[in-house]
N, C-alpha and C. Protein backbone atom coordinates (compact mmCIF):
# COMPACT_ATOMS: atom_id res chain seq x y z
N UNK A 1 -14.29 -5.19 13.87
CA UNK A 1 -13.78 -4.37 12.77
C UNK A 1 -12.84 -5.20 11.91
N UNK A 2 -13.16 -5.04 10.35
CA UNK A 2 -12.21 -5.64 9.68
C UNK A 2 -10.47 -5.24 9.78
N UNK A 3 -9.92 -6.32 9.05
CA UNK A 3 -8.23 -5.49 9.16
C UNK A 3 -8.12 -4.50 8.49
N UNK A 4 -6.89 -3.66 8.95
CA UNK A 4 -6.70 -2.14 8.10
C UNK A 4 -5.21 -2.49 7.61
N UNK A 5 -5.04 -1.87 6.22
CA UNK A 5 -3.38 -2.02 6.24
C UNK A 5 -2.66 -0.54 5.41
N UNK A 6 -1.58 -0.15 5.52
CA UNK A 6 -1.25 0.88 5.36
C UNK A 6 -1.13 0.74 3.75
N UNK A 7 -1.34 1.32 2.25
CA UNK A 7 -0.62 1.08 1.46
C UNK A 7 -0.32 1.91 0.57
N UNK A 8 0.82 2.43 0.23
CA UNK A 8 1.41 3.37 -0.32
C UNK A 8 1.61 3.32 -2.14
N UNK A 9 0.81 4.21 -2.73
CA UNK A 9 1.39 4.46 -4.21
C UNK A 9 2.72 4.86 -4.08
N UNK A 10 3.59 4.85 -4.65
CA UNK A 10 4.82 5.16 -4.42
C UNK A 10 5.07 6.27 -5.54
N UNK A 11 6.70 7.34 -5.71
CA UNK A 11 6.43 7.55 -6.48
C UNK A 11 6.70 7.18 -8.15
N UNK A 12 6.96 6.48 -7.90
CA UNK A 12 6.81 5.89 -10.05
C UNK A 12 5.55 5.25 -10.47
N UNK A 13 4.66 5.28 -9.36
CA UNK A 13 3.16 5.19 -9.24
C UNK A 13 2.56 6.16 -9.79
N UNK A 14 2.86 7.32 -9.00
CA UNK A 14 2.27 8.60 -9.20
C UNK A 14 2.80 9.22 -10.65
N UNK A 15 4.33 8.98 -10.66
CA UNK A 15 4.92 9.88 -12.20
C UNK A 15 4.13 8.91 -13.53
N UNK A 16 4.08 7.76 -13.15
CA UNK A 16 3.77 6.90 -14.54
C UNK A 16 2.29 7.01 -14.54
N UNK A 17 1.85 7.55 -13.26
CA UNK A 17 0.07 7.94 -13.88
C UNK A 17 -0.74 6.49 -14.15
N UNK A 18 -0.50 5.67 -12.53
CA UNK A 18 -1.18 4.80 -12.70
C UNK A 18 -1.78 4.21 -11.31
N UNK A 19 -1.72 5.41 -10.69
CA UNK A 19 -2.58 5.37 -9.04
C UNK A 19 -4.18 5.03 -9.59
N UNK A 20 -4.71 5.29 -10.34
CA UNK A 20 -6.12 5.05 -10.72
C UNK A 20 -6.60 3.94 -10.90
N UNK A 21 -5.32 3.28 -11.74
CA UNK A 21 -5.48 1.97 -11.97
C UNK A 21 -5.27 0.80 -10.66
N UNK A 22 -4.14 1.16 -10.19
CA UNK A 22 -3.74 0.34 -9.02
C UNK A 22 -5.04 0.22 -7.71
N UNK A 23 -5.95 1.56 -7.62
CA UNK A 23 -6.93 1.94 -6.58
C UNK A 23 -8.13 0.99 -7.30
N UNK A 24 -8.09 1.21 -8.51
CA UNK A 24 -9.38 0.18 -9.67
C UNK A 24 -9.38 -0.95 -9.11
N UNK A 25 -8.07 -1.44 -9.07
CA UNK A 25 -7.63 -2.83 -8.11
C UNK A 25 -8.28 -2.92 -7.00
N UNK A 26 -7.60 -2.18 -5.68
CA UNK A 26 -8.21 -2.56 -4.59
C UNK A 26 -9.77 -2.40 -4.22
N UNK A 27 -10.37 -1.42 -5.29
CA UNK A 27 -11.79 -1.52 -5.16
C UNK A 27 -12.35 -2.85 -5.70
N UNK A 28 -11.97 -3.04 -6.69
CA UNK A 28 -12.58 -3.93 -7.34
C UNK A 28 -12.49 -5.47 -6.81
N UNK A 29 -11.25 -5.49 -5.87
CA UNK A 29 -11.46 -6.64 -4.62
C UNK A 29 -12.13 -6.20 -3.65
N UNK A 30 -13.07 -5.15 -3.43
CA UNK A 30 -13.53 -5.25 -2.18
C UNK A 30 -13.04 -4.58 -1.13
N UNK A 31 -12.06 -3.81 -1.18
CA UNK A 31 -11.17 -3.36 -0.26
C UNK A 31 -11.98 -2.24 0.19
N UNK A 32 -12.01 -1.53 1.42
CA UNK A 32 -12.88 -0.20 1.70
C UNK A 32 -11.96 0.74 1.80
N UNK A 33 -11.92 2.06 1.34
CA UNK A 33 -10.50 3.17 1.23
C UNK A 33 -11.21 3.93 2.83
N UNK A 34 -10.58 4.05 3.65
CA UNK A 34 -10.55 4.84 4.90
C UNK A 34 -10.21 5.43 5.54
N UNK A 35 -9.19 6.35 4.58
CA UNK A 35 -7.93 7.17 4.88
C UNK A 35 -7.51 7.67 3.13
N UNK A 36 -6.96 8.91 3.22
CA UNK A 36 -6.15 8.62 1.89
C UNK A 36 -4.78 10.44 2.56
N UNK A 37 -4.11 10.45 1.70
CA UNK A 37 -3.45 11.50 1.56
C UNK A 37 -2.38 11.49 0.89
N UNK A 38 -2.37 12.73 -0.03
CA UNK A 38 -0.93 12.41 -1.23
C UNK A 38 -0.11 13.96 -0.50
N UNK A 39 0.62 13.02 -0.12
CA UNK A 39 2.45 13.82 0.16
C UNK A 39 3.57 13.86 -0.58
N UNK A 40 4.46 14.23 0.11
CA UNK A 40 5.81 14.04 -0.10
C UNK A 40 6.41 13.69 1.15
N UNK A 41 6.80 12.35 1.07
CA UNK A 41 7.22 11.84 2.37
C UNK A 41 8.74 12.41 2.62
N UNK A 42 9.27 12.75 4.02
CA UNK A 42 10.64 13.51 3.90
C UNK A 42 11.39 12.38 3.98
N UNK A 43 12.24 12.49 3.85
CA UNK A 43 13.75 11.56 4.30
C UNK A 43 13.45 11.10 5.83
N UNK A 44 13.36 12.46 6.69
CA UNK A 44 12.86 11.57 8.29
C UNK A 44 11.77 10.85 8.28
N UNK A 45 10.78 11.10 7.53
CA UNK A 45 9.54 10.22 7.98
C UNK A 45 10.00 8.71 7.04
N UNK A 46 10.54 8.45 6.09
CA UNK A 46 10.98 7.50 5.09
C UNK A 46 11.85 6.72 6.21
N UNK A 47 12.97 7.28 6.75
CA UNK A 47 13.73 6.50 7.67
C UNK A 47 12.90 5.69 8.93
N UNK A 48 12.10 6.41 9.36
CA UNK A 48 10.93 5.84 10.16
C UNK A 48 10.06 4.66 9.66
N UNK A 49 9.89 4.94 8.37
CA UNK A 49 9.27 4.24 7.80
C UNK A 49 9.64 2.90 7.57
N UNK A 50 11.29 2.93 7.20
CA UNK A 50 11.62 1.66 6.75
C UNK A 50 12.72 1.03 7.75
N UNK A 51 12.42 1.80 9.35
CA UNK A 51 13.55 1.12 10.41
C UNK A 51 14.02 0.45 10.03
N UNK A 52 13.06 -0.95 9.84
CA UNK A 52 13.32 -2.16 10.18
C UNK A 52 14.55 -2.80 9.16
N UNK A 53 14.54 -2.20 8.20
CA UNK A 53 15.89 -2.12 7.30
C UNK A 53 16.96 -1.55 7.32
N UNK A 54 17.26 -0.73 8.91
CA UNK A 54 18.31 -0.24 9.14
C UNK A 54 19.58 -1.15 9.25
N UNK A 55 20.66 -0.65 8.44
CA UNK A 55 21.65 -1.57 8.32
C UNK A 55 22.19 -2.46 7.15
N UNK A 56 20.82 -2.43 6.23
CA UNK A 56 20.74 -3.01 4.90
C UNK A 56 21.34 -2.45 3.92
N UNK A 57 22.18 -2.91 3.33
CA UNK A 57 22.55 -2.05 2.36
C UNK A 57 21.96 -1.37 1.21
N UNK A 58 20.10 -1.93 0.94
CA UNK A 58 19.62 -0.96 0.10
C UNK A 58 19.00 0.41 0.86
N UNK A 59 19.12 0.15 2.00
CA UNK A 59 18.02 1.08 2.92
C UNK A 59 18.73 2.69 2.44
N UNK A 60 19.61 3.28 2.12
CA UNK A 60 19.84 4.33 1.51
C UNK A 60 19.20 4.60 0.33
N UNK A 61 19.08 3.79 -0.49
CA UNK A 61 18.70 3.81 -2.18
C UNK A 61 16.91 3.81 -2.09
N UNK A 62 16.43 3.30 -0.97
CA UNK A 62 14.89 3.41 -0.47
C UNK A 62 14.55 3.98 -0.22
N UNK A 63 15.19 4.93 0.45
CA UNK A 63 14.23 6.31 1.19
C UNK A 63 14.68 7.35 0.26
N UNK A 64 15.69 7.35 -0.65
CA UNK A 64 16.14 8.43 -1.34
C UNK A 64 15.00 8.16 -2.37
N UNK A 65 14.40 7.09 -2.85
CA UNK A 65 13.35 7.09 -3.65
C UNK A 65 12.19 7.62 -3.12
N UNK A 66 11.59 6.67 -2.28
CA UNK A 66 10.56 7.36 -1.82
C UNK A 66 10.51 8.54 -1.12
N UNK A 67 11.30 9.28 -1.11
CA UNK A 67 11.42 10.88 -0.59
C UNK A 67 11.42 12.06 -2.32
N UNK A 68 11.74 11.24 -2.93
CA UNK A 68 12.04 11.44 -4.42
C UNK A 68 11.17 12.67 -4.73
N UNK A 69 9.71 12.61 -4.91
CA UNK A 69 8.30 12.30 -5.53
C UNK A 69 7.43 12.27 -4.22
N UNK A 70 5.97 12.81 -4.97
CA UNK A 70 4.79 12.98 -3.84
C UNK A 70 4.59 11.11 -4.42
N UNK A 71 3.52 10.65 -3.42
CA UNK A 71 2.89 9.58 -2.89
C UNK A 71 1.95 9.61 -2.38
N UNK A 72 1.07 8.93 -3.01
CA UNK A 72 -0.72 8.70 -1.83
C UNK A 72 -0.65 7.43 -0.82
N UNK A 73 -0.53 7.76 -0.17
CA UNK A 73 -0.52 7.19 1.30
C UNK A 73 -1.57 6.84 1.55
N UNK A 74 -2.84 5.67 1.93
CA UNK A 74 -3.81 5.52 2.15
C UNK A 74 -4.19 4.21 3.38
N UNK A 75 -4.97 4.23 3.74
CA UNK A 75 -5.69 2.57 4.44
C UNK A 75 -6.51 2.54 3.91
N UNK A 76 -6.44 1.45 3.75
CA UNK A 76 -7.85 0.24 3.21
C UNK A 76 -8.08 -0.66 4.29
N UNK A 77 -9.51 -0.97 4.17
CA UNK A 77 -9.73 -2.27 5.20
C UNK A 77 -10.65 -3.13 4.73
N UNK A 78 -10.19 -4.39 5.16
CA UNK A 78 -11.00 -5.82 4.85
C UNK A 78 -10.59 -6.67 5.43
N UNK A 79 -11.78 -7.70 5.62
CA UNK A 79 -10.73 -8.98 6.47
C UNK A 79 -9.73 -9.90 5.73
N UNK A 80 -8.99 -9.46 6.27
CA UNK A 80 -7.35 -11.01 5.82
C UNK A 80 -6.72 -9.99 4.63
N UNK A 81 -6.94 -8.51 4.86
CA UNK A 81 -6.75 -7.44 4.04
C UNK A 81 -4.57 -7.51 3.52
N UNK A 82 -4.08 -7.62 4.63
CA UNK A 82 -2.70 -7.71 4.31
C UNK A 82 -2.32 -9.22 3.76
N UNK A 83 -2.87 -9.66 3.61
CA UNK A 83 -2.06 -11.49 3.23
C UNK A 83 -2.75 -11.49 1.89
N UNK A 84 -4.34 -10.90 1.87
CA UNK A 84 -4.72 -10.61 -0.19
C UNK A 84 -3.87 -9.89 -0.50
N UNK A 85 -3.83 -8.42 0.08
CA UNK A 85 -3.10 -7.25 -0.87
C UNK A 85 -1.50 -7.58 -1.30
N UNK A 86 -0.12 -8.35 -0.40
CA UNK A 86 0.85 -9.07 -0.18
C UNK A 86 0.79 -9.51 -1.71
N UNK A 87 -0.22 -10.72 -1.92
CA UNK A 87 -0.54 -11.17 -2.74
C UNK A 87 -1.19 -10.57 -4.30
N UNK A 88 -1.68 -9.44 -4.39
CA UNK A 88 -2.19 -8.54 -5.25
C UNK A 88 -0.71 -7.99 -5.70
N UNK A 89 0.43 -7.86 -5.07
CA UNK A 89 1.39 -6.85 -5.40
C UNK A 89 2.30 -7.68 -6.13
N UNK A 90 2.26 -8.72 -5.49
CA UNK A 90 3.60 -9.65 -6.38
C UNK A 90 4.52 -9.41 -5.97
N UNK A 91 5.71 -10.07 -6.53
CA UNK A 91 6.97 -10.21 -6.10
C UNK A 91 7.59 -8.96 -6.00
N UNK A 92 8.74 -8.56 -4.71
CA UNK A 92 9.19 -7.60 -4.84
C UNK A 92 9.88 -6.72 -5.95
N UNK A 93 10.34 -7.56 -6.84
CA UNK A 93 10.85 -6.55 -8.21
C UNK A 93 9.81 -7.25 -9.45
N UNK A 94 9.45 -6.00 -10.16
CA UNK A 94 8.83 -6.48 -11.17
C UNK A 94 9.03 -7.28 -12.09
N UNK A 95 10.64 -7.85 -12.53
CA UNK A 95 10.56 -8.29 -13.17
C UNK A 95 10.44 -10.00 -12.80
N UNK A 96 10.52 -10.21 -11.51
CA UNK A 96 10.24 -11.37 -10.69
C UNK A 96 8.87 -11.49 -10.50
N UNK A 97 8.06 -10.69 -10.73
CA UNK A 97 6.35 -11.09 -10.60
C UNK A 97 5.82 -11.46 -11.07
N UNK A 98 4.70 -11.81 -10.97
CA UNK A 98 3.73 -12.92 -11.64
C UNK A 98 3.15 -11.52 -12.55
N UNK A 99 2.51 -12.25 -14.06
CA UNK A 99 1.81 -11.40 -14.67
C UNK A 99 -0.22 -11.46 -14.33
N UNK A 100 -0.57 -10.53 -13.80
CA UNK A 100 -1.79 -10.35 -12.51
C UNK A 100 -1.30 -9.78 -11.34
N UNK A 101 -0.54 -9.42 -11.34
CA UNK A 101 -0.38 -8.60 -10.05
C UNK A 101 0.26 -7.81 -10.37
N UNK A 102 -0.02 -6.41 -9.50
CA UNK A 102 0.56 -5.09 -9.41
C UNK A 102 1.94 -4.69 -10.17
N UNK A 103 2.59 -5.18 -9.19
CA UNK A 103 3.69 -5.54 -10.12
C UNK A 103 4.39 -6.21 -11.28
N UNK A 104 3.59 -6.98 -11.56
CA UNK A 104 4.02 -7.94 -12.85
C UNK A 104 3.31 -7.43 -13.69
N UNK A 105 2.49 -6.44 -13.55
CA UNK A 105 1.74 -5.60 -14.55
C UNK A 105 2.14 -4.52 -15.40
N UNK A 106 2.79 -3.75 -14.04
CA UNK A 106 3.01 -2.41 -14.24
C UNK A 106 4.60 -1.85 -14.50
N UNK A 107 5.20 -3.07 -14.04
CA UNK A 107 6.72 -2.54 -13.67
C UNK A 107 7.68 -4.18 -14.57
N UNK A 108 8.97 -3.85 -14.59
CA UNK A 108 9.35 -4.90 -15.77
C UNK A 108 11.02 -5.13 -14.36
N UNK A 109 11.13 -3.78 -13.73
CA UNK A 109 12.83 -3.50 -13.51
C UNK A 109 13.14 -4.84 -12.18
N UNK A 110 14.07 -3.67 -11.85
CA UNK A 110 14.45 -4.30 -10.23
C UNK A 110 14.66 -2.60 -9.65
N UNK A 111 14.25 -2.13 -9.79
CA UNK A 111 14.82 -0.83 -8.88
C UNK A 111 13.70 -0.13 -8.49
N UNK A 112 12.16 -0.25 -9.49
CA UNK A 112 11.17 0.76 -8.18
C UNK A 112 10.38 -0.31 -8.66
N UNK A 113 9.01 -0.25 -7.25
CA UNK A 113 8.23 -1.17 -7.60
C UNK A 113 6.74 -0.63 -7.08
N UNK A 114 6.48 0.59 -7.48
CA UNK A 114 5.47 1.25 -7.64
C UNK A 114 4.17 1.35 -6.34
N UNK A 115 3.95 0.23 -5.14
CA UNK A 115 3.72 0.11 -3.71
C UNK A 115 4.43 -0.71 -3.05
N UNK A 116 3.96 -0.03 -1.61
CA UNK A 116 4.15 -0.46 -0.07
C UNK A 116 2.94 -0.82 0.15
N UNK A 117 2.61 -1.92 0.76
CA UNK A 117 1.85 -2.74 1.25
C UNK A 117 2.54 -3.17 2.96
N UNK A 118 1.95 -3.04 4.36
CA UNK A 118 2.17 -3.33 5.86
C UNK A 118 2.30 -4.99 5.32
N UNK A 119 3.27 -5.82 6.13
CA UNK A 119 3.09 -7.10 6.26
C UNK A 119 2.86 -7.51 7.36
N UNK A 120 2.44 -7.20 8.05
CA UNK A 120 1.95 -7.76 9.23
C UNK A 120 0.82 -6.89 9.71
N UNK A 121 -0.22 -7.46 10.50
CA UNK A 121 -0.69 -6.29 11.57
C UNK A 121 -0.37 -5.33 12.51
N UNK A 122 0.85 -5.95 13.06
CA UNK A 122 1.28 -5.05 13.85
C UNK A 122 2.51 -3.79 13.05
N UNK A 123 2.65 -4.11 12.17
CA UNK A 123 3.37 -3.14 11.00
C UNK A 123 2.37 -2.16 10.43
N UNK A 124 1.31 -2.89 10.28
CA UNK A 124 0.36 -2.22 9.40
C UNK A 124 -0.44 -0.72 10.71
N UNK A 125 -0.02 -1.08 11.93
CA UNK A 125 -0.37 -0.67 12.97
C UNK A 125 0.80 0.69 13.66
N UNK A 126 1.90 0.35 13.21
CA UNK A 126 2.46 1.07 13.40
C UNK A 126 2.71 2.36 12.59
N UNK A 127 2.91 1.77 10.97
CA UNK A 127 2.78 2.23 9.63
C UNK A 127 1.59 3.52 9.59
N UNK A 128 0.36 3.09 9.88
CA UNK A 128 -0.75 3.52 9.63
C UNK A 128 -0.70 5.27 10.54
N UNK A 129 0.24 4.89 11.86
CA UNK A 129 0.26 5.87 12.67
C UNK A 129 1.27 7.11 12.38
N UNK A 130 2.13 6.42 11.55
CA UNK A 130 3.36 7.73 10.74
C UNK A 130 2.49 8.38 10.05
N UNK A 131 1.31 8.27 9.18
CA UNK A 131 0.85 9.27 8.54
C UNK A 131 -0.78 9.64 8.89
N UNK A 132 -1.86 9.06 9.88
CA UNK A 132 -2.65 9.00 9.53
C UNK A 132 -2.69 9.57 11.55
N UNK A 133 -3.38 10.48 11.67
CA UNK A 133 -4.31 10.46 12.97
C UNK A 133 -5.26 10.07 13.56
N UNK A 134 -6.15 9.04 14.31
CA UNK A 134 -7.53 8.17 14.53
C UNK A 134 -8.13 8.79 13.62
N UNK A 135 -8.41 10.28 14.41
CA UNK A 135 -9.62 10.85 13.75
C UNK A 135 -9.44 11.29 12.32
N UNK A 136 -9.07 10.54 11.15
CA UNK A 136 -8.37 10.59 9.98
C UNK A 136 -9.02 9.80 9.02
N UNK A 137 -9.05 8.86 9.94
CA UNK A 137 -9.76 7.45 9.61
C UNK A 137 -11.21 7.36 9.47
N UNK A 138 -12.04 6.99 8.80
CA UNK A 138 -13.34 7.60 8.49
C UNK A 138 -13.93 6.03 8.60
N UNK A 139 -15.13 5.80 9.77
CA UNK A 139 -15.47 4.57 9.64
C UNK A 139 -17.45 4.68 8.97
N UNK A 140 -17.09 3.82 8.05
CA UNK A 140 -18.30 3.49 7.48
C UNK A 140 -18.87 2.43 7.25
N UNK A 141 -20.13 2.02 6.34
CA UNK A 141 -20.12 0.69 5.94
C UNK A 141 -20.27 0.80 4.62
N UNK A 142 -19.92 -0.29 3.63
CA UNK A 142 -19.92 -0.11 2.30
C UNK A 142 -21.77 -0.42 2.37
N UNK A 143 -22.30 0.18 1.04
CA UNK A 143 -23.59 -0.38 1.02
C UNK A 143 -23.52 -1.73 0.45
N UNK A 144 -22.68 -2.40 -0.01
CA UNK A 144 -22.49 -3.57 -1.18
C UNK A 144 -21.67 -4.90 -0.16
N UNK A 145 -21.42 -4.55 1.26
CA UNK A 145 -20.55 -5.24 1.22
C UNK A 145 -20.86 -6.36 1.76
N UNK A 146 -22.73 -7.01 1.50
CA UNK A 146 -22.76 -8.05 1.66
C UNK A 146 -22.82 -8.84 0.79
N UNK A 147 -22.65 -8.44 -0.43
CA UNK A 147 -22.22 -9.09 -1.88
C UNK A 147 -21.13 -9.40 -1.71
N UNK A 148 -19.85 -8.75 -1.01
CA UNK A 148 -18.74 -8.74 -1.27
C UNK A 148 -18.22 -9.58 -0.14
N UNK A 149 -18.78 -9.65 1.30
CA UNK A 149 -18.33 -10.78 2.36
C UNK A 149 -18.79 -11.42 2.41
N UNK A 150 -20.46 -11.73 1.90
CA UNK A 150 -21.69 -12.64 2.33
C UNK A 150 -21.26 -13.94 2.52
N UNK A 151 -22.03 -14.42 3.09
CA UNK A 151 -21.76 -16.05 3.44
C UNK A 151 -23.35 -16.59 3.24
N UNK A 152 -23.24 -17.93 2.63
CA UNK A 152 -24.27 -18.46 1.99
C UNK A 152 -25.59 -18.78 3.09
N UNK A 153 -26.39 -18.20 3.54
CA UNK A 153 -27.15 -19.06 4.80
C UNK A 153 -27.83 -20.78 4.46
């Protein structure tokens, strides 16, 4: 099975009305959608979300955002899926990103930056389990996706 990674529209994703575009993206690399759901993440599930920043001094100003506003929450899967998408998003503040990526596209600030992307597997593993149940997860095969992984014989 290819990798799965958790990745979140956030919400200035959703208010600026550009989840369509950002999803245009990961299809259009190839990515397979295998999960989706638009919430409103609470403050407890947000704190869960962003443990690993407990102690940080932005970790208040983070979850008060993303608790803000609904969010589509989704997995995608492909192989080497978190180290492309990482890379698709750009630098953490927009106005530090490259122009081609997510962020250097869409966003100019330092204060929201429109997705969450898992950095690791085992994040993306843990991540995936705050919102998504196995049986949630829908396994298929793309019809295309030997255009899209093929290897030359």
């Amino acid at each position: 099975m290819a990798e799965r990674t958790l990745i979140i529209i956030k919400p200035d994703g959703i208010q600026r009305q550009v989840a369509g575009q950002i999803i245009s993206r990961l299809e259009r690399r190839g990515f397979k959608l295998v999960g989706a759901k638009f919430l409103h993440i609470t403050v407890e599930l947000a704190n869960e979300l962003y443990s690993v920043h407990h102690g940080k001094p932005f970790l208040n100003g983070l979850v008060k955002f993303i608790s803000s506003s609904p969010s589509l929450v989704m997995v995608w899967e492909a192989d080497g899926i978190i180290e492309i998408f990482r890379k698709m998003m750009g630098a953490t503040f927009g106005c530090n990103a490259e122009t081609g990526t997510i962020r250097g596209d869409f966003s100019c600030g330092k204060r929201f930056n429109l997705v969450h992307g898992s950095d690791s597997p085992e994040s993306a593993a843990r991540e995936i389990r705050f919102f998504f149940k196995p049986d949630e997860l829908v396994n298929y095969d793309l019809t295309n996706a030997h255009w899209i992984c093929g290897v030359n014989d």
